[in-house]
N, C-alpha and C. Protein backbone atom coordinates (compact mmCIF):
# COMPACT_ATOMS: atom_id res chain seq x y z
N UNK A 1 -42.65 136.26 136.96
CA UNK A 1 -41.44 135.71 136.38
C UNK A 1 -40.71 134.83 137.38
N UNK A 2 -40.82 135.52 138.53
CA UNK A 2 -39.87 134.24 139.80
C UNK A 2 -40.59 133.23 140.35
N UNK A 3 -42.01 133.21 140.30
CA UNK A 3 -42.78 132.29 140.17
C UNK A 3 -42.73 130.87 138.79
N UNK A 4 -42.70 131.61 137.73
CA UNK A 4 -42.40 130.64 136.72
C UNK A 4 -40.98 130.07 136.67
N UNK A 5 -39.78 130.96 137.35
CA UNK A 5 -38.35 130.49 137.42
C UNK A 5 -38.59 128.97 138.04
N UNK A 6 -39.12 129.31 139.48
CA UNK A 6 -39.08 128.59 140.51
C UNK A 6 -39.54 126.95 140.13
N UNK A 7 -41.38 127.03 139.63
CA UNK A 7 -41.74 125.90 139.08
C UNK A 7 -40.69 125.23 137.88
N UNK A 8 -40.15 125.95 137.64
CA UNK A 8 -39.19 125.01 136.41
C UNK A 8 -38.53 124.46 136.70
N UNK A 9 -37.46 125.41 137.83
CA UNK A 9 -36.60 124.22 138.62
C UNK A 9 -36.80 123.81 139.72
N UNK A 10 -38.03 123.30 139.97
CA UNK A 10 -39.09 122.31 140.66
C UNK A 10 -39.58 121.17 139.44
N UNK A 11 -39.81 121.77 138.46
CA UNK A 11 -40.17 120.55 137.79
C UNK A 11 -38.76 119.96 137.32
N UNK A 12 -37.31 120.41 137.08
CA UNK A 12 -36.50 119.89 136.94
C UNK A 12 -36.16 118.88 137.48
N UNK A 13 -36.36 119.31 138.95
CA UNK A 13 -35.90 118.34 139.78
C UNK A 13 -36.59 117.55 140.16
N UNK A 14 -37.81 117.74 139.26
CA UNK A 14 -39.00 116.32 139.96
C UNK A 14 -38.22 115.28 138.66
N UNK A 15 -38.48 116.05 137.76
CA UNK A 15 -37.85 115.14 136.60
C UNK A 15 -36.45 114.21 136.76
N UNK A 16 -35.12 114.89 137.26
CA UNK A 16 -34.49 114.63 137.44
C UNK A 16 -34.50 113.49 138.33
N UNK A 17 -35.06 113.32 139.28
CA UNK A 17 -34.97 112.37 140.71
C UNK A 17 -36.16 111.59 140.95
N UNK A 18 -37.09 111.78 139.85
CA UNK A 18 -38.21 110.91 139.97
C UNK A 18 -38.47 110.12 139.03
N UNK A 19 -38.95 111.20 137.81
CA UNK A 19 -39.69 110.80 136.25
C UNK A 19 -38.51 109.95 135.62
N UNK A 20 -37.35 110.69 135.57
CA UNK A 20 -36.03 109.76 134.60
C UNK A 20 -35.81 108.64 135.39
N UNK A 21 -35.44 108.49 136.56
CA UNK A 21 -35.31 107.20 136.76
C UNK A 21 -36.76 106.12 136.55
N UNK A 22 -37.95 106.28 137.21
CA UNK A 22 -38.70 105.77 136.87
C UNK A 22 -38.85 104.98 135.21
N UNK A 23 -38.98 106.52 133.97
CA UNK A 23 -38.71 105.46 133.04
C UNK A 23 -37.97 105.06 132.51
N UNK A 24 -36.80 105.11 133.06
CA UNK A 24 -35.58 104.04 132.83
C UNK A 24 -35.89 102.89 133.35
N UNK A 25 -36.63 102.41 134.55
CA UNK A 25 -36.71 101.21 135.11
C UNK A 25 -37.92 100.36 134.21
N UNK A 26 -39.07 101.78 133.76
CA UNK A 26 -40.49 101.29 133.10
C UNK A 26 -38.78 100.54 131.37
N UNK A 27 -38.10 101.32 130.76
CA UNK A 27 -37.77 100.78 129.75
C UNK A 27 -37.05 99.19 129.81
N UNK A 28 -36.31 99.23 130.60
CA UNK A 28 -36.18 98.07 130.99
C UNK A 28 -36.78 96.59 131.49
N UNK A 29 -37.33 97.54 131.80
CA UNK A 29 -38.77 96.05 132.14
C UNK A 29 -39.46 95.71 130.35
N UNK A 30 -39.71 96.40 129.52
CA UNK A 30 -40.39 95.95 128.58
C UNK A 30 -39.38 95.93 127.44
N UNK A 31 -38.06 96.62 127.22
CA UNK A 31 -37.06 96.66 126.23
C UNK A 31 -35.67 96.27 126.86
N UNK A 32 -35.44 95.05 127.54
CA UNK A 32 -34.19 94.63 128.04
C UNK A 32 -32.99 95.03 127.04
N UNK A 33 -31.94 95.51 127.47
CA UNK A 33 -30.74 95.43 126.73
C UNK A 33 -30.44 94.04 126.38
N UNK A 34 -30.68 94.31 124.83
CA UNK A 34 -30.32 92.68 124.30
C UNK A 34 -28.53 92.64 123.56
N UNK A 35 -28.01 93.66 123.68
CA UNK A 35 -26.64 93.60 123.79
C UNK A 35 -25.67 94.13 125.08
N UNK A 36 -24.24 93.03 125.54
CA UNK A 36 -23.95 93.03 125.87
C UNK A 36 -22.38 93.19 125.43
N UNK A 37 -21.62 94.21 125.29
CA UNK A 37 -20.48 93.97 124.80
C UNK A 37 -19.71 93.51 126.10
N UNK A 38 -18.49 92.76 124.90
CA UNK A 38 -17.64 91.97 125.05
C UNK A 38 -15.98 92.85 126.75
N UNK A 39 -15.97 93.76 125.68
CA UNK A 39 -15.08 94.87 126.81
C UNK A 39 -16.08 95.09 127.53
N UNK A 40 -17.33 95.20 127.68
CA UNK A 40 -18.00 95.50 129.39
C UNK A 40 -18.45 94.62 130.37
N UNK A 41 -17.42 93.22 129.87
CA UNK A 41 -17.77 92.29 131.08
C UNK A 41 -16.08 92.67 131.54
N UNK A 42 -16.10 92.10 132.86
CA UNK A 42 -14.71 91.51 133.67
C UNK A 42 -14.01 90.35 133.05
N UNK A 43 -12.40 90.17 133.30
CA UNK A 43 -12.29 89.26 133.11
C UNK A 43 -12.70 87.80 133.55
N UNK A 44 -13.21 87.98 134.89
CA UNK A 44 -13.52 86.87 135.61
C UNK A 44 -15.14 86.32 134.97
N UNK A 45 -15.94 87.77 134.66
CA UNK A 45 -17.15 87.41 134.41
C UNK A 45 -17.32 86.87 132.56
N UNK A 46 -16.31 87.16 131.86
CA UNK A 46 -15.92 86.45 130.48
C UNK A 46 -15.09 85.31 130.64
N UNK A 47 -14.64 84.98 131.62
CA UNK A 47 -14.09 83.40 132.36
C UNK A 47 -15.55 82.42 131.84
N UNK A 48 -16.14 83.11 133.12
CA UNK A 48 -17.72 82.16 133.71
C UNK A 48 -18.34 82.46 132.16
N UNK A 49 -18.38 82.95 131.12
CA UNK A 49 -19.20 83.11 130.02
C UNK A 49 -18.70 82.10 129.40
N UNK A 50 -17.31 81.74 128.63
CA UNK A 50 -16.98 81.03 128.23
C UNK A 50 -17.27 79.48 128.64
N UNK A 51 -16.96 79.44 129.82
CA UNK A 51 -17.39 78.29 130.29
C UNK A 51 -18.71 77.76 130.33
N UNK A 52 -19.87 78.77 130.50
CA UNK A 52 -20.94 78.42 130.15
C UNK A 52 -21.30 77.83 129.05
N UNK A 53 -20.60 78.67 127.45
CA UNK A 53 -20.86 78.46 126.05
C UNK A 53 -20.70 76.87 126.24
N UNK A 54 -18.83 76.47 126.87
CA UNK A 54 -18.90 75.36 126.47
C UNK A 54 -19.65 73.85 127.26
N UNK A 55 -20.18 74.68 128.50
CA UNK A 55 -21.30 73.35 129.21
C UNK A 55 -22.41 73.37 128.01
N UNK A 56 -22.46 74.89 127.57
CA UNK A 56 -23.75 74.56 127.03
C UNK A 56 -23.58 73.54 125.49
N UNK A 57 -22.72 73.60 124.87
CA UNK A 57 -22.34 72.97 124.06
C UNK A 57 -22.31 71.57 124.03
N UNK A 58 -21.59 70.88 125.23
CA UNK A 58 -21.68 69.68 125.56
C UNK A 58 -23.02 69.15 125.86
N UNK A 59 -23.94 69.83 126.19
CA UNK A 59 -25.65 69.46 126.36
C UNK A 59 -26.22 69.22 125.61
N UNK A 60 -26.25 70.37 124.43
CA UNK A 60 -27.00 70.64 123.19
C UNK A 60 -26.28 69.71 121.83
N UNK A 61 -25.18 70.15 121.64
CA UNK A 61 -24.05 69.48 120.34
C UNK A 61 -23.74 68.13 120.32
N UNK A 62 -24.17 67.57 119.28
CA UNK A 62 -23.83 66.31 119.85
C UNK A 62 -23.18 65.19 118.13
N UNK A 63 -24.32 66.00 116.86
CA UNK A 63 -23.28 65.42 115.84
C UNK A 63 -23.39 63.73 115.94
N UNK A 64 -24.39 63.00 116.20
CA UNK A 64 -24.46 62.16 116.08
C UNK A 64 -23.28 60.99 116.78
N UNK A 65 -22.46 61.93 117.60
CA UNK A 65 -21.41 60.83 117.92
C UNK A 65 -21.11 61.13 119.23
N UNK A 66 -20.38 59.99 119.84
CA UNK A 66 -20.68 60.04 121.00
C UNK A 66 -18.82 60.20 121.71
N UNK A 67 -18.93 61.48 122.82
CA UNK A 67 -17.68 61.46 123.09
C UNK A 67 -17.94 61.27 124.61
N UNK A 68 -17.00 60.42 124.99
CA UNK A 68 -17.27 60.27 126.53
C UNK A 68 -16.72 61.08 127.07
N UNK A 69 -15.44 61.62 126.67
CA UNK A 69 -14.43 62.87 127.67
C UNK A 69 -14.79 64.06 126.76
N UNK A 70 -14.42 65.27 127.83
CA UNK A 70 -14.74 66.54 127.72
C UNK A 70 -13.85 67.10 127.46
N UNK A 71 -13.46 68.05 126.49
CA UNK A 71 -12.65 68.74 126.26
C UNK A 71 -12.21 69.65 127.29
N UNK A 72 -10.97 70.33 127.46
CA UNK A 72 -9.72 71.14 128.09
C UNK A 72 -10.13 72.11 127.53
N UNK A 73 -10.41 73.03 128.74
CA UNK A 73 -10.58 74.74 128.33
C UNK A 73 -9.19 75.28 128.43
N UNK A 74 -8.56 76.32 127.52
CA UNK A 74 -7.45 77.01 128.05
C UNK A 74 -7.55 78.82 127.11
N UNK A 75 -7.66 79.22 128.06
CA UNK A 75 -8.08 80.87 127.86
C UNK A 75 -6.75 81.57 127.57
N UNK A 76 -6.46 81.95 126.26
CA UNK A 76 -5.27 82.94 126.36
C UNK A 76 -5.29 84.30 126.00
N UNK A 77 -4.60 85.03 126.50
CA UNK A 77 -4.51 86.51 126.48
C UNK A 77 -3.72 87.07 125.30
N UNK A 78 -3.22 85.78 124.58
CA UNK A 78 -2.00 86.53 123.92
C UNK A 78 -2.69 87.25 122.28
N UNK A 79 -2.03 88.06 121.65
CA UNK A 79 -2.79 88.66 120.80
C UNK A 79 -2.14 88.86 120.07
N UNK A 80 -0.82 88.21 119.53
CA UNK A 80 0.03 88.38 118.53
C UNK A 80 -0.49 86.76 117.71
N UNK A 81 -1.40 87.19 117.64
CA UNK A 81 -2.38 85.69 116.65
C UNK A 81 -2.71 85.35 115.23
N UNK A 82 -3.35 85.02 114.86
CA UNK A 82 -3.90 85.27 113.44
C UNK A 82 -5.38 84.74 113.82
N UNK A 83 -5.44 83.85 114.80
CA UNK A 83 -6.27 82.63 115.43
C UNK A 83 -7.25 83.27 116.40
N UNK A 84 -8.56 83.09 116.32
CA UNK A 84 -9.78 83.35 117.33
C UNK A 84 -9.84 82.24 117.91
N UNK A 85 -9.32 80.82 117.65
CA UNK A 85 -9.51 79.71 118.85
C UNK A 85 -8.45 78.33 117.47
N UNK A 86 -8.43 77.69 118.76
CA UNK A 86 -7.84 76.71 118.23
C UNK A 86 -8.44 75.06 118.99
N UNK A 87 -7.66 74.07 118.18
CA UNK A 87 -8.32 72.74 119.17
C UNK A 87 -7.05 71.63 118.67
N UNK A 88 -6.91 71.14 120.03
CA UNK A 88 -5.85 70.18 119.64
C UNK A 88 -6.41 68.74 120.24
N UNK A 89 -6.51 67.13 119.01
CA UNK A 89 -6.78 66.01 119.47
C UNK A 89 -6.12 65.70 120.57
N UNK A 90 -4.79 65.65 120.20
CA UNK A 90 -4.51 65.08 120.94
C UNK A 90 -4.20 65.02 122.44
N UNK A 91 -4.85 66.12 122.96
CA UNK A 91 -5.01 66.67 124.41
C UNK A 91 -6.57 66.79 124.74
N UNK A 92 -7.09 67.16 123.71
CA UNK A 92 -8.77 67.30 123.86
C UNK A 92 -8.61 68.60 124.40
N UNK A 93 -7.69 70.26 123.40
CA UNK A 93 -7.91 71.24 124.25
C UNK A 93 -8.34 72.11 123.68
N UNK A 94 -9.19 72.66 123.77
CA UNK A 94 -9.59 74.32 123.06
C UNK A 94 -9.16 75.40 123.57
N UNK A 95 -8.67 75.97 123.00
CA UNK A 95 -7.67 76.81 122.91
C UNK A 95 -8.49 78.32 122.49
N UNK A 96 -9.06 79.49 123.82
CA UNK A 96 -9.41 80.76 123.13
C UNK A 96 -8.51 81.65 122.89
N UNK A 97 -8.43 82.16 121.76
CA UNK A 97 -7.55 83.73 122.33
C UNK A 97 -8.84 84.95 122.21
N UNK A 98 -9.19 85.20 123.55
CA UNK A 98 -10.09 86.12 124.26
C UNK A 98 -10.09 87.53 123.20
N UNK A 99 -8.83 87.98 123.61
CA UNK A 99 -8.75 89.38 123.26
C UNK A 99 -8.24 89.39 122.09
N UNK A 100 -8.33 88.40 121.19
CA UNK A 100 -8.81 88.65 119.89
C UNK A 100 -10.28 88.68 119.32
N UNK A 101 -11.13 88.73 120.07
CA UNK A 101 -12.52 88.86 119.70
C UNK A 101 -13.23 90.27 119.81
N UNK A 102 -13.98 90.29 119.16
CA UNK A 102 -14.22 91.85 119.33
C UNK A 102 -16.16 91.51 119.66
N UNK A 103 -16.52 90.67 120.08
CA UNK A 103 -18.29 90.72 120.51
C UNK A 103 -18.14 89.30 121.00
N UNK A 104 -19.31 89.12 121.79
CA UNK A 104 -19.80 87.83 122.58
C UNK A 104 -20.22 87.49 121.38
N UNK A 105 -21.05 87.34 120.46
CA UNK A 105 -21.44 86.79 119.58
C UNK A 105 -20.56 85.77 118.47
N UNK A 106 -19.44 86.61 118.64
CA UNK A 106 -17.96 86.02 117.82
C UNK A 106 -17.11 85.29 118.54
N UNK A 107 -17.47 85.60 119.91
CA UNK A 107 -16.52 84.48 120.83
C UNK A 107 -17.15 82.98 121.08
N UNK A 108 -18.97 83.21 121.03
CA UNK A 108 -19.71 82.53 120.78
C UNK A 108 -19.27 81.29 119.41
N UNK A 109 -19.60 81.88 118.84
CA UNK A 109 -19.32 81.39 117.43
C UNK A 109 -17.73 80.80 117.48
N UNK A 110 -17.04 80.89 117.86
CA UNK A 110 -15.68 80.47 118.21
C UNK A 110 -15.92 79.02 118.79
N UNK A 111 -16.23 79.44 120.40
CA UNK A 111 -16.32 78.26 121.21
C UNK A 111 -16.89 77.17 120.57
N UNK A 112 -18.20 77.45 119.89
CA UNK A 112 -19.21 76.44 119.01
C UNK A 112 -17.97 75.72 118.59
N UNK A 113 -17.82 76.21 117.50
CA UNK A 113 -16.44 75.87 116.00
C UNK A 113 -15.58 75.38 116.59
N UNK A 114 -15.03 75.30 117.72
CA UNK A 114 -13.75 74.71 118.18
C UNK A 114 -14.29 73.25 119.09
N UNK A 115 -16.10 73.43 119.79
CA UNK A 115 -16.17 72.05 119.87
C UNK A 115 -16.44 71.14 119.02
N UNK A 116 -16.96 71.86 117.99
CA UNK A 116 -17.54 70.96 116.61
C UNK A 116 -15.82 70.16 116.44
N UNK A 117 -14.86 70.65 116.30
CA UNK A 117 -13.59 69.79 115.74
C UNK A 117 -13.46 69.11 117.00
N UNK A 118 -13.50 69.13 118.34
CA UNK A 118 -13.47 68.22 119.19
C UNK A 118 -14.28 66.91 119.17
N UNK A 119 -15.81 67.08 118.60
CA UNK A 119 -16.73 66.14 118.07
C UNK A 119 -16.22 65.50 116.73
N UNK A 120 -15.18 66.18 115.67
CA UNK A 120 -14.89 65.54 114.54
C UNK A 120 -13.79 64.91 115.02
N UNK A 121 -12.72 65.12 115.17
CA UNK A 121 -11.36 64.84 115.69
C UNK A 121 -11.17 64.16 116.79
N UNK A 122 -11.12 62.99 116.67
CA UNK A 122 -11.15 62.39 117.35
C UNK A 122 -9.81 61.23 117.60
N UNK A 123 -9.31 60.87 116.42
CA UNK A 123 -8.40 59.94 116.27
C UNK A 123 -7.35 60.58 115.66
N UNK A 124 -6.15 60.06 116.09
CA UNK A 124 -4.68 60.57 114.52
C UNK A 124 -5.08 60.33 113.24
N UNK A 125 -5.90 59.10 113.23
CA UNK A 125 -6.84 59.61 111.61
C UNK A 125 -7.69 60.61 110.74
N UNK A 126 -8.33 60.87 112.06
CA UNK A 126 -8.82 61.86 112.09
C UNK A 126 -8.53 63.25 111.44
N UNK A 127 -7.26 63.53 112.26
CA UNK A 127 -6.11 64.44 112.10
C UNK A 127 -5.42 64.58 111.02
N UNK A 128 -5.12 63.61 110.27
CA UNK A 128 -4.35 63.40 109.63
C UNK A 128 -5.41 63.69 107.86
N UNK A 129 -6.42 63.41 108.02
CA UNK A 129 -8.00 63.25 107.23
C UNK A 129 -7.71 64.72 107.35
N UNK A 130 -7.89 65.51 108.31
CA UNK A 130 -8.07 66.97 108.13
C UNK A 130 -7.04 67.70 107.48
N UNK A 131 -5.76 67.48 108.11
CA UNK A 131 -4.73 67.83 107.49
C UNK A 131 -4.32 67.97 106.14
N UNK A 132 -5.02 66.51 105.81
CA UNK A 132 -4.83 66.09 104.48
C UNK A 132 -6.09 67.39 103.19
N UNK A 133 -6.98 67.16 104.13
CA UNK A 133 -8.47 67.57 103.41
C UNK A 133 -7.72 69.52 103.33
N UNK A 134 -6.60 70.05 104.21
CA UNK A 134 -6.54 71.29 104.17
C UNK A 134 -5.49 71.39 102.95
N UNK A 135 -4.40 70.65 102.92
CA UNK A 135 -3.70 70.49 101.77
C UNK A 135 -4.29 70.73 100.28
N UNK A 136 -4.98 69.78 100.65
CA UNK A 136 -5.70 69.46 98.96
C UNK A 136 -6.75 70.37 98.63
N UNK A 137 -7.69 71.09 99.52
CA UNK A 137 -8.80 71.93 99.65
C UNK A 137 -8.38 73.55 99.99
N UNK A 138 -7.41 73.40 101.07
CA UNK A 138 -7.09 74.72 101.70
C UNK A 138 -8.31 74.72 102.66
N UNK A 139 -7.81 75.85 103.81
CA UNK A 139 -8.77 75.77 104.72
C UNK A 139 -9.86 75.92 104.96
N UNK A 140 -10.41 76.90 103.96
CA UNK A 140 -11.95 77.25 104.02
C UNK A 140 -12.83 76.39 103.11
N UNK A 141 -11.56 75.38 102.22
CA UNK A 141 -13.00 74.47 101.57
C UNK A 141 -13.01 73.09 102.65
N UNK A 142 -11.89 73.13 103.46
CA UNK A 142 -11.95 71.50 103.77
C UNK A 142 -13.21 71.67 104.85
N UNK A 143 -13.60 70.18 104.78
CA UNK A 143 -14.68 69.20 105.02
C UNK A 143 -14.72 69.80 106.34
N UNK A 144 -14.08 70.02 107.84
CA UNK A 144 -14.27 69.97 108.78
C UNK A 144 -14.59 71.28 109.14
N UNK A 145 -13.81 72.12 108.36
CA UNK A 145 -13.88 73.66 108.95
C UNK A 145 -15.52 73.84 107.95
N UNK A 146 -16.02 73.66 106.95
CA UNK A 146 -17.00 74.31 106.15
C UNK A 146 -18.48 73.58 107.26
N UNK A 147 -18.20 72.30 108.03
CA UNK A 147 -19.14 71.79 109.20
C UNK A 147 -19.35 72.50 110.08
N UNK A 148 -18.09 73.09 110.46
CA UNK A 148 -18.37 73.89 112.07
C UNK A 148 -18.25 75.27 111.49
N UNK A 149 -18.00 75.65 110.72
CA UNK A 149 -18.63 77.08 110.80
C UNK A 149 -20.01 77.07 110.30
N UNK A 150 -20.55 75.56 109.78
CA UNK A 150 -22.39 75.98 109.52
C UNK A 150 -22.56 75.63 111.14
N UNK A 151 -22.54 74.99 111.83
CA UNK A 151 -23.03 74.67 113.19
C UNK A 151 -23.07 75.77 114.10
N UNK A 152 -21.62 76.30 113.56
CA UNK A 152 -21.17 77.08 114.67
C UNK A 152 -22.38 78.80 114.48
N UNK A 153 -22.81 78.57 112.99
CA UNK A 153 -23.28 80.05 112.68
C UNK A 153 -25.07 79.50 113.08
N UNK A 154 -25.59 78.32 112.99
CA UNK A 154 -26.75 77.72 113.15
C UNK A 154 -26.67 77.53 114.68
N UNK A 155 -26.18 77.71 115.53
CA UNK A 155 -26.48 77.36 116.79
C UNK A 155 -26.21 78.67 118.58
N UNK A 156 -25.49 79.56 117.36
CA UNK A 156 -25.10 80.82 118.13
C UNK A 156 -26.05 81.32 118.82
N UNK A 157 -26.67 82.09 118.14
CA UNK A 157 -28.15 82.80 118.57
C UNK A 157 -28.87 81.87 119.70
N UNK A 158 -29.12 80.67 119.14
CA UNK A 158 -29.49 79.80 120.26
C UNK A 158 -29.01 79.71 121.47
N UNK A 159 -27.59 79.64 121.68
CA UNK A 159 -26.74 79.27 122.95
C UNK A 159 -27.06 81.26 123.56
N UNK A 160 -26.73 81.69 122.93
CA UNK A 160 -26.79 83.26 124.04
C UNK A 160 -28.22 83.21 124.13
N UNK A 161 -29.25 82.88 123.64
CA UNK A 161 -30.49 83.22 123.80
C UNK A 161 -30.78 82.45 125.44
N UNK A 162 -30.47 80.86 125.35
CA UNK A 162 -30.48 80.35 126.36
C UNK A 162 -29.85 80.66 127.21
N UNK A 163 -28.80 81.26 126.82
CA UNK A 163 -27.75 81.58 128.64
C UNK A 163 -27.83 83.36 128.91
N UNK A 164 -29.31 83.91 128.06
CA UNK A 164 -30.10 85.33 128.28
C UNK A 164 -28.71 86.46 127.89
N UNK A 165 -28.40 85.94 127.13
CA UNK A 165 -27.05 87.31 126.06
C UNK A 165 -28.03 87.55 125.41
C-alpha cells in the first residue's frame, strides 16, 4: 500500500512538472489560440493594435480613389456614447471610443467603417450628400453607411488574419 501511495505521488509530480507543461507547449504549437480578447490586451498594447488596423487599412483599402493625406487617429476613453467610432471631413479624424467595444473583431470592424467614410468623404459635398442621404434614408439605409459596413464586414477577418489576431 505505501509503495503504491508513493508511485502516485511520483507520478503526480512527474505529471505535474513535466507531462502538463509539455502538452501545453505540444497544443500550442499545432492549435494556436486564435482568440484574443479585447480586456486582455494593455492599454498601450490596444494603442499599437489600433494603429496597426489603420496602417493596415491604408495599404489594402483603397475604393478606387485616391487620397493623398492620411487620416487623424484619436482614441477615446469616454463611454457615455451611443458611438463605436466616429469620422470627421473636415479634420480627416477618426474618432474610437475603445471601451465601448466589447472584442477585437468589433473594434476591427469599426476602424475598417470609419476609414471607408474617410475614403467617401471627402469634400463639404460630400458631407452634405451624406447628411442629406441620412435625412431622407435614415442611417442604416443611407448610401455611405450600407458601403462601409459591407467593406467593413468583407475585409475584417482579413486584416486580423494578416496582423495574426
Amino acid at each position: 500500500m505505501l509503495i503504491k501511495s508513493c508511485l502516485f505521488v511520483l507520478g503526480l509530480i512527474l505529471y505535474c512538472l513535466i507531462i502538463c507543461p509539455l502538452l501545453s507547449t505540444i497544443g500550442r504549437m499545432f492549435f494556436p489560440k486564435t482568440r484574443v480578447n479585447l480586456s486582455e490586451l494593455s492599454p498601450k498594447e490596444t494603442k499599437e493594435l489600433i494603429h496597426q488596423i489603420l496602417n493596415w487599412c491604408i495599404c489594402n483599402i483603397h475604393l478606387n480613389k485616391v487620397r493623398r493625406s492620411k487620416p487623424t487617429l484619436f482614441i477615446s476613453k469616454r463611454t457615455k456614447t451611443n458611438y463605436l467610432g466616429s469620422y470627421q471631413y473636415y479634420n480627416k479624424r477618426i474618432t474610437i471610443f475603445v471601451l465601448r467595444h466589447s472584442s477585437i473583431e468589433e473594434l476591427c470592424d469599426t476602424i475598417i467603417h470609419e476609414y471607408v467614410h474617410h475614403l467617401q468623404i471627402r469634400t463639404s459635398n460630400d458631407d452634405i450628400r451624406y447628411n442629406r442621404l441620412t435625412r431622407i434614408k435614415s442611417y442604416w439605409e443611407n448610401d455611405y453607411e450600407v458601403e462601409a459596413r459591407y467593406i467593413a464586414t468583407k475585409y475584417s477577418k482579413k486584416c486580423l488574419n494578416d496582423l495574426k489576431f
